[in-house]
N, C-alpha and C. Protein backbone atom coordinates (compact mmCIF):
# COMPACT_ATOMS: atom_id res chain seq x y z
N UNK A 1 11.28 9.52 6.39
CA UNK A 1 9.87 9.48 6.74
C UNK A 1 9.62 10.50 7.84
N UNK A 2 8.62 11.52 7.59
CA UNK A 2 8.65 12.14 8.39
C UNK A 2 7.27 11.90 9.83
N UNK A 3 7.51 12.82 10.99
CA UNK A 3 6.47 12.00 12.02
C UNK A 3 4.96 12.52 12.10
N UNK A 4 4.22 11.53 12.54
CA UNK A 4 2.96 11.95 11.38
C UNK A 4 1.82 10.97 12.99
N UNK A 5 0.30 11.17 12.69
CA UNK A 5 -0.44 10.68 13.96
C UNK A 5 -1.04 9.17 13.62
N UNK A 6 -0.84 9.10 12.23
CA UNK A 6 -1.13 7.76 12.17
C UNK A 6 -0.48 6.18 11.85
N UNK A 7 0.67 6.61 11.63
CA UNK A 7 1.10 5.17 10.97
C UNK A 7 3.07 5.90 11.34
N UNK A 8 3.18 4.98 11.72
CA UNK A 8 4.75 4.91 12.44
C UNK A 8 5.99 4.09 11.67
N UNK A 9 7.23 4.92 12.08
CA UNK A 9 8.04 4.38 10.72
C UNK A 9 8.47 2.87 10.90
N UNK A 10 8.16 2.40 12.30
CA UNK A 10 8.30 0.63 11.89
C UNK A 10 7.32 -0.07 11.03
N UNK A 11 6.10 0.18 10.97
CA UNK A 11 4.98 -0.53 10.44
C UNK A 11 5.23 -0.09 8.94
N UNK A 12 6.03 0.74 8.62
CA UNK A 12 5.98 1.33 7.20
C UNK A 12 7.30 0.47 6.79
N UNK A 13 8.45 0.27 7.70
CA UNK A 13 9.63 -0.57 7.23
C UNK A 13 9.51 -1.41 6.93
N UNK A 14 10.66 -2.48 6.23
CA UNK A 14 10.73 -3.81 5.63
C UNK A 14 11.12 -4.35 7.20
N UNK A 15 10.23 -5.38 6.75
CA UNK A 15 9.76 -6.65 7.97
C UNK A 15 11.25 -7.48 8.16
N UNK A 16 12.11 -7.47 6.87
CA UNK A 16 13.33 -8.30 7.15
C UNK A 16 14.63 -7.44 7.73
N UNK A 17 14.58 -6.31 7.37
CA UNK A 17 15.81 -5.36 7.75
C UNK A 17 15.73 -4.03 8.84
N UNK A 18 14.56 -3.90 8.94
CA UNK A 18 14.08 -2.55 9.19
C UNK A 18 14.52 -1.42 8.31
N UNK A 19 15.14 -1.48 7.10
CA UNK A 19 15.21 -0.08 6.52
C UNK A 19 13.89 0.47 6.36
N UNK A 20 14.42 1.70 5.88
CA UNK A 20 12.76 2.50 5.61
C UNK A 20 12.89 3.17 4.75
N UNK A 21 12.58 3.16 3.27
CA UNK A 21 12.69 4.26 2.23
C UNK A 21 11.26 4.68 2.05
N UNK A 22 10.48 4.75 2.77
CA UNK A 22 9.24 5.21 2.66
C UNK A 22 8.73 6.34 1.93
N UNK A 23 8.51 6.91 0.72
CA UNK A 23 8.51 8.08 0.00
C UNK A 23 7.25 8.96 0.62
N UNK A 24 7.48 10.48 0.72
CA UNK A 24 7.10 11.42 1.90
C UNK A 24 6.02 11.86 1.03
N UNK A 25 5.85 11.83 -0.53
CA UNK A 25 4.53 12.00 -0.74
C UNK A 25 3.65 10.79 -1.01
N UNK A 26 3.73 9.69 -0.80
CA UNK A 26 3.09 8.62 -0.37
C UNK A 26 2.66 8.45 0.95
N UNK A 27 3.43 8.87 2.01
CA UNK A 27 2.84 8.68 3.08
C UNK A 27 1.83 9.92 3.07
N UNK A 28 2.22 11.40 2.76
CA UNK A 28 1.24 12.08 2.67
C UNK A 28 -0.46 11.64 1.84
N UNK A 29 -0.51 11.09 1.10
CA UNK A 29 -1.36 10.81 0.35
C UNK A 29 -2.06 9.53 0.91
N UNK A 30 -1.50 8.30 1.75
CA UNK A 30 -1.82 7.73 2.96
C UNK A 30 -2.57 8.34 4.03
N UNK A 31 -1.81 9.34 4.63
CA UNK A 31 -2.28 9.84 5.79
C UNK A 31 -4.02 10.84 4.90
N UNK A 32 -4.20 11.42 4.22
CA UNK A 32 -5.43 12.21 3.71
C UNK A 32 -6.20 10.73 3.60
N UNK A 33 -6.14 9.28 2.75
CA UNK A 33 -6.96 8.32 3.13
C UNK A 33 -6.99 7.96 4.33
N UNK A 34 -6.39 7.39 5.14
CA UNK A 34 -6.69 7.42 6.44
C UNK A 34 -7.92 8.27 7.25
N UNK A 35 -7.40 9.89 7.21
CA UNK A 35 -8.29 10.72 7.59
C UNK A 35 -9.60 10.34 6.93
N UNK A 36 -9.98 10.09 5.76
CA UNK A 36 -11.21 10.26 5.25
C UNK A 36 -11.55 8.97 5.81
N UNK A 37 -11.12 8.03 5.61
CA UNK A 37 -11.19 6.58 5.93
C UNK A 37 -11.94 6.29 7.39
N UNK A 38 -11.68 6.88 8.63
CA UNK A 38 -12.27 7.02 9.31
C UNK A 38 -11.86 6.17 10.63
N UNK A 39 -11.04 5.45 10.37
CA UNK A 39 -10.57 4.42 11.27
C UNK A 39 -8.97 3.56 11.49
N UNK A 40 -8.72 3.34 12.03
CA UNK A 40 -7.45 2.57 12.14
C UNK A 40 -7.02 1.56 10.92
N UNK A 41 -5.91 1.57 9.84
CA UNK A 41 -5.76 1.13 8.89
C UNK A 41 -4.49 -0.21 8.97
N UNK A 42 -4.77 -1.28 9.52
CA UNK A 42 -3.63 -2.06 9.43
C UNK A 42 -2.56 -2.38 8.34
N UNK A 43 -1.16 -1.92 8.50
CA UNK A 43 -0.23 -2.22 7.08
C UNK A 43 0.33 -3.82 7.70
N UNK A 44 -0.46 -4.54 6.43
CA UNK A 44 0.79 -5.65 6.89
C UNK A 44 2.16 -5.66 6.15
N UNK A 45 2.71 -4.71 5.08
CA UNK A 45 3.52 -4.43 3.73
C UNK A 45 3.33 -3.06 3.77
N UNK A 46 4.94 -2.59 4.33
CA UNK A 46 5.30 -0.75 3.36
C UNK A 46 6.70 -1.46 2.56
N UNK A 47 7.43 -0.16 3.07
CA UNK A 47 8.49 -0.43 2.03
C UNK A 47 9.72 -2.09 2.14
N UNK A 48 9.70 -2.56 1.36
CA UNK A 48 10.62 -3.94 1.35
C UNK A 48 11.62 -3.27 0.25
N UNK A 49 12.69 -3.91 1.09
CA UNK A 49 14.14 -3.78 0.36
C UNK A 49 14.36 -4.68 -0.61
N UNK A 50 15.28 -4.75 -1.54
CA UNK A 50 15.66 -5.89 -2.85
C UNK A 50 15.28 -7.52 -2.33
N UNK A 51 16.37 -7.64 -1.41
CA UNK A 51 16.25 -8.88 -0.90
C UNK A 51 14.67 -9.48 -0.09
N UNK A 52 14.20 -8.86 -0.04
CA UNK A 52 13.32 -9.05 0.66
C UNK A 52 11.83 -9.48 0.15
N UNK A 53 11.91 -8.41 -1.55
CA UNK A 53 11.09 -8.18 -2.13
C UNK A 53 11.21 -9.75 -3.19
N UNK A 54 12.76 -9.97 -3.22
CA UNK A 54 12.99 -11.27 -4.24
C UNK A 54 12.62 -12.49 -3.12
N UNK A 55 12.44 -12.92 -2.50
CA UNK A 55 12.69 -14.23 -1.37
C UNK A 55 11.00 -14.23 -1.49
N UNK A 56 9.94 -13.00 -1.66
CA UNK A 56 8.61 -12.86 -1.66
C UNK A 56 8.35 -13.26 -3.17
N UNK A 57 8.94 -13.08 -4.15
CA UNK A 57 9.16 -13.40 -5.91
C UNK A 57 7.74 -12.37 -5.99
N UNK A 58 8.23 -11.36 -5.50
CA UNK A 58 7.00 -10.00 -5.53
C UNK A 58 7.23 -8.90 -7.31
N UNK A 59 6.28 -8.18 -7.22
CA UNK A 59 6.75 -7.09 -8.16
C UNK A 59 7.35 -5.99 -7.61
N UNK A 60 7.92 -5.30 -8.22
CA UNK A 60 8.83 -4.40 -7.12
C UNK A 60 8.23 -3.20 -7.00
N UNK A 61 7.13 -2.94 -6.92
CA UNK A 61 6.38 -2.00 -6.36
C UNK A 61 6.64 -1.35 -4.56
N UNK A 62 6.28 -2.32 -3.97
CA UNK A 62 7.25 -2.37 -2.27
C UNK A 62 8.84 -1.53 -2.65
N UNK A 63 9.59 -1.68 -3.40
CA UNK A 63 11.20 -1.18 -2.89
C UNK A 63 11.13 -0.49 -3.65
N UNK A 64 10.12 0.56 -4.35
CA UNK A 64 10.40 2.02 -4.14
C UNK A 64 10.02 2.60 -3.72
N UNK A 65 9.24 2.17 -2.20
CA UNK A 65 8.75 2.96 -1.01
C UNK A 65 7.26 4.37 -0.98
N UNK A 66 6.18 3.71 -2.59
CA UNK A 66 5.56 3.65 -2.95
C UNK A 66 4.42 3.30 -2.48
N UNK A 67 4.21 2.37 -1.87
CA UNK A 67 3.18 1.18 -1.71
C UNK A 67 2.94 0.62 -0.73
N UNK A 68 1.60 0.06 0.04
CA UNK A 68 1.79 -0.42 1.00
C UNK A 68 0.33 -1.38 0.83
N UNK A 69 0.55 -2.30 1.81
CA UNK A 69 -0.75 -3.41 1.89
C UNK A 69 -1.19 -3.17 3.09
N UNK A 70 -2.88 -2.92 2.85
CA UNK A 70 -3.56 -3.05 4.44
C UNK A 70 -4.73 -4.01 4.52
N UNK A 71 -4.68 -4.32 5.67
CA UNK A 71 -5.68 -5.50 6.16
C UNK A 71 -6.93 -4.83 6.09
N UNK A 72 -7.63 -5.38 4.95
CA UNK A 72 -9.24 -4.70 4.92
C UNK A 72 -10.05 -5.98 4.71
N UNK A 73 -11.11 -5.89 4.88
CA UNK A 73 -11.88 -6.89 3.97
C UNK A 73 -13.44 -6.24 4.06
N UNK A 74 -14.39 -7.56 3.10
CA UNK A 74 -15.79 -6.92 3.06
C UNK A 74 -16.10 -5.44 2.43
N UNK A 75 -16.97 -4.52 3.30
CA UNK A 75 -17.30 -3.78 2.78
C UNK A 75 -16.00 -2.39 3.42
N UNK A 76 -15.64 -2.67 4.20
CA UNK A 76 -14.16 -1.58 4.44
C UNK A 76 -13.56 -1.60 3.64
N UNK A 77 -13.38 -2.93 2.60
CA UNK A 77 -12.44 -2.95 1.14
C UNK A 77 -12.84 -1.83 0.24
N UNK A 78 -13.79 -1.58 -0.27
CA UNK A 78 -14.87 -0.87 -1.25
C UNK A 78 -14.71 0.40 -0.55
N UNK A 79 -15.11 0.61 0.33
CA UNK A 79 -14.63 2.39 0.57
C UNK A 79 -13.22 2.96 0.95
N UNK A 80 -12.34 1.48 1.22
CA UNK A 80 -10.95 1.76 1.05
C UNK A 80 -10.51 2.09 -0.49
N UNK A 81 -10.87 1.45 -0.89
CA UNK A 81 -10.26 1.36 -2.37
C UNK A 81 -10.88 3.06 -3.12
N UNK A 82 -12.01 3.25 -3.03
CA UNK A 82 -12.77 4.48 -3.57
C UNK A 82 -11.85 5.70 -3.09
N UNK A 83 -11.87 5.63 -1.81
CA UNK A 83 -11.13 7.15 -1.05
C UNK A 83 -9.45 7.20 -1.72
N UNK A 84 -8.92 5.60 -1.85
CA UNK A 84 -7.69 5.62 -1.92
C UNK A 84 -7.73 6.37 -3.56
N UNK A 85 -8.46 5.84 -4.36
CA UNK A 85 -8.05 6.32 -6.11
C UNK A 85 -8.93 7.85 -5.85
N UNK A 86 -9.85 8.31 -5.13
CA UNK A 86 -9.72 9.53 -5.40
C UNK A 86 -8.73 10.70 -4.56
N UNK A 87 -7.81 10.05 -3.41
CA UNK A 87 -6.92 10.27 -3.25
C UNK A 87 -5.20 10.30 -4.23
N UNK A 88 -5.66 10.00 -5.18
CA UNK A 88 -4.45 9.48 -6.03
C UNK A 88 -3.97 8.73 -6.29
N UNK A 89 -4.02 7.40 -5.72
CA UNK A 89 -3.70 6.56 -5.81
C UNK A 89 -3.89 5.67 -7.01
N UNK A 90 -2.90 5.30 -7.82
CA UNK A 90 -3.13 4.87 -9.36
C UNK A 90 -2.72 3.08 -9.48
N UNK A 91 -2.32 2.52 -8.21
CA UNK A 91 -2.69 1.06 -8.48
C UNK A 91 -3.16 0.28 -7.00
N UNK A 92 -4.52 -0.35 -7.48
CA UNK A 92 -4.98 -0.62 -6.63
C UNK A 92 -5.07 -2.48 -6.64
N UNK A 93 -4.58 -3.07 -6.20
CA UNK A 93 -4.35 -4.47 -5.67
C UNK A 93 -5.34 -5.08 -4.80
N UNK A 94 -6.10 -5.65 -4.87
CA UNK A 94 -7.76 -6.16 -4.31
C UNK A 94 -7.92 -7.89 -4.30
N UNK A 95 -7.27 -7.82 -2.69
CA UNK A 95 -7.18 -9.82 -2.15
C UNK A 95 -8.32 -9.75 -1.35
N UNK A 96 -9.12 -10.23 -1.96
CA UNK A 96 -10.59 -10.86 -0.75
C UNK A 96 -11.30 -11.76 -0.82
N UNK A 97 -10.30 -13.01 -1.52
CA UNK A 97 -10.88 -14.29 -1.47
C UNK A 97 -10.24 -14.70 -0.06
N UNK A 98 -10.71 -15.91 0.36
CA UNK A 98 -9.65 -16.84 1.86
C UNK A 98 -10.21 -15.89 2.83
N UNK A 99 -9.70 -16.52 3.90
CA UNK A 99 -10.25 -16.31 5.40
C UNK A 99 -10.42 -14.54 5.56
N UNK A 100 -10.43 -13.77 6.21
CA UNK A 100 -10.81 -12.72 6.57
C UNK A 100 -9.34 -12.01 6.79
N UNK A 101 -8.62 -12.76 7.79
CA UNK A 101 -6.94 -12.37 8.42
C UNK A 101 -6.28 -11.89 7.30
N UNK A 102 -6.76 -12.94 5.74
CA UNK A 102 -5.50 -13.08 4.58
C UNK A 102 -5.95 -12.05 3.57
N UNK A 103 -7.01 -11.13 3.65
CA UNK A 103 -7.51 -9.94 2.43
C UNK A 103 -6.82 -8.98 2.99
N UNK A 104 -6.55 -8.42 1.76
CA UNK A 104 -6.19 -7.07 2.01
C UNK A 104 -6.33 -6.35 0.72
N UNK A 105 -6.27 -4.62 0.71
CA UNK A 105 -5.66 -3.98 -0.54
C UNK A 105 -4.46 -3.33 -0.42
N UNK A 106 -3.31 -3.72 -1.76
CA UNK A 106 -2.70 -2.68 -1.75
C UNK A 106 -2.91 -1.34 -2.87
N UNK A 107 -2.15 -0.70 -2.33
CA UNK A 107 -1.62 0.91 -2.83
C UNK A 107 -0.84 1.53 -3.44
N UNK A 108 -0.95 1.71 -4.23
CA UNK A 108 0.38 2.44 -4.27
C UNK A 108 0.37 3.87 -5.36
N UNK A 109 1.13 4.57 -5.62
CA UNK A 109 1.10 5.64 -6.31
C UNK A 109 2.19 5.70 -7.21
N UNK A 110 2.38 4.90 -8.12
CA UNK A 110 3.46 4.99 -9.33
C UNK A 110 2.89 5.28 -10.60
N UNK A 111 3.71 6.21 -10.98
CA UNK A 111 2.55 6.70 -12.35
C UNK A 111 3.44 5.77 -13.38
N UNK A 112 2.83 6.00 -14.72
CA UNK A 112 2.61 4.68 -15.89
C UNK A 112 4.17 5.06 -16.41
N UNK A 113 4.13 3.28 -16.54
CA UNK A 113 5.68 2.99 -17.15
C UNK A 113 5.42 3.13 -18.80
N UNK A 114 6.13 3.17 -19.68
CA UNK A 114 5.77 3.13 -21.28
C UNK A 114 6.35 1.62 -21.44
N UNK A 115 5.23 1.13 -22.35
CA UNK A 115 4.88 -0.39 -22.57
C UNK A 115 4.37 -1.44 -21.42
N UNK A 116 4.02 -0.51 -20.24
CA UNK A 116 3.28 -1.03 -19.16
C UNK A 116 1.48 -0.92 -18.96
N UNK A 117 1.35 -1.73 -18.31
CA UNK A 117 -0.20 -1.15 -17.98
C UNK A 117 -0.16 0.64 -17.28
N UNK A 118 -1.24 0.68 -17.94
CA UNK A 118 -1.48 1.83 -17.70
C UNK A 118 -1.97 2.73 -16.74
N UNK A 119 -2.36 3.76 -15.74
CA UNK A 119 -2.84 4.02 -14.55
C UNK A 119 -3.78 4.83 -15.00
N UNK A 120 -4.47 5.06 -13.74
CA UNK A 120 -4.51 4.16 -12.29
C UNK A 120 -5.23 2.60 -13.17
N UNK A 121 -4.84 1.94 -12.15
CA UNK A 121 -5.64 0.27 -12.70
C UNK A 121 -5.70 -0.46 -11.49
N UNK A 122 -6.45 -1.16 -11.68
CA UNK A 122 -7.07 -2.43 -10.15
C UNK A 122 -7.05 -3.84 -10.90
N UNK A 123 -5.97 -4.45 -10.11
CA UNK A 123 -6.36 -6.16 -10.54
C UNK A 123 -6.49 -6.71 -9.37
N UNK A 124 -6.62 -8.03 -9.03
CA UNK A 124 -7.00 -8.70 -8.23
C UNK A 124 -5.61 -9.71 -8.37
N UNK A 125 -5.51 -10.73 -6.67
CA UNK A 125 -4.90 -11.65 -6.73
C UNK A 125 -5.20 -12.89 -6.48
């Protein structure tokens, strides 16, 4: 991961190990939303390692250092999400039911698996 003005390589590491496989054109493509974005972007989720990602019974989007979850909600969700897919970003993850603390979107930039859904795509959780 290289060093950059907005987002630092702990907040991008797995919360259980500190590794960091953070992929350098993801964070690039992060950092251009950010800029457009306009404001401070909380990650509560970058990259999670195997173990980390199974104990969560997650999809493994997180451990290929792809993806990340940020604390948005309301109407910061909606122009997060817009800047992020015309930034590139081809899956977009959209939690904004429950309290305010617990929304977020994630991100990520993995292009289409064959016999998978297809990109970019937005579901909800």
């Amino acid at each position: 991961m290289f060093q950059n003005d907005y987002f630092t390589e702990s907040e991008l590491a797995c919360r259980c190990c500190g590794k960091n496989h953070f992929e350098d054109e993801t964070l690039r493509r992060l950092i251009l939303v950010r800029e457009r974005y306009g404001k401070a972007m909380i990650i509560n989720s970058g990259y999670r390692c195997p173990a980390h990602n199974a104990r969560l019974n997650a999809t493994m989007t997180h451990t290929t250092g792809q993806a990340v979850d940020v604390s948005v909600a309301v109407s910061g969700a909606y122009k997060l999400m817009k800047i992020a897919l015309e930034e590139g970003f081809t899956g977009i993850g959209v939690k904004q039911k429950g309290p305010i603390k617990s929304r977020f979107i994630h991100l990520d930039d993995l292009d289409s698996i064959p016999g998978e859904r297809a990109r970019p795509t937005v579901w909800s959780y």
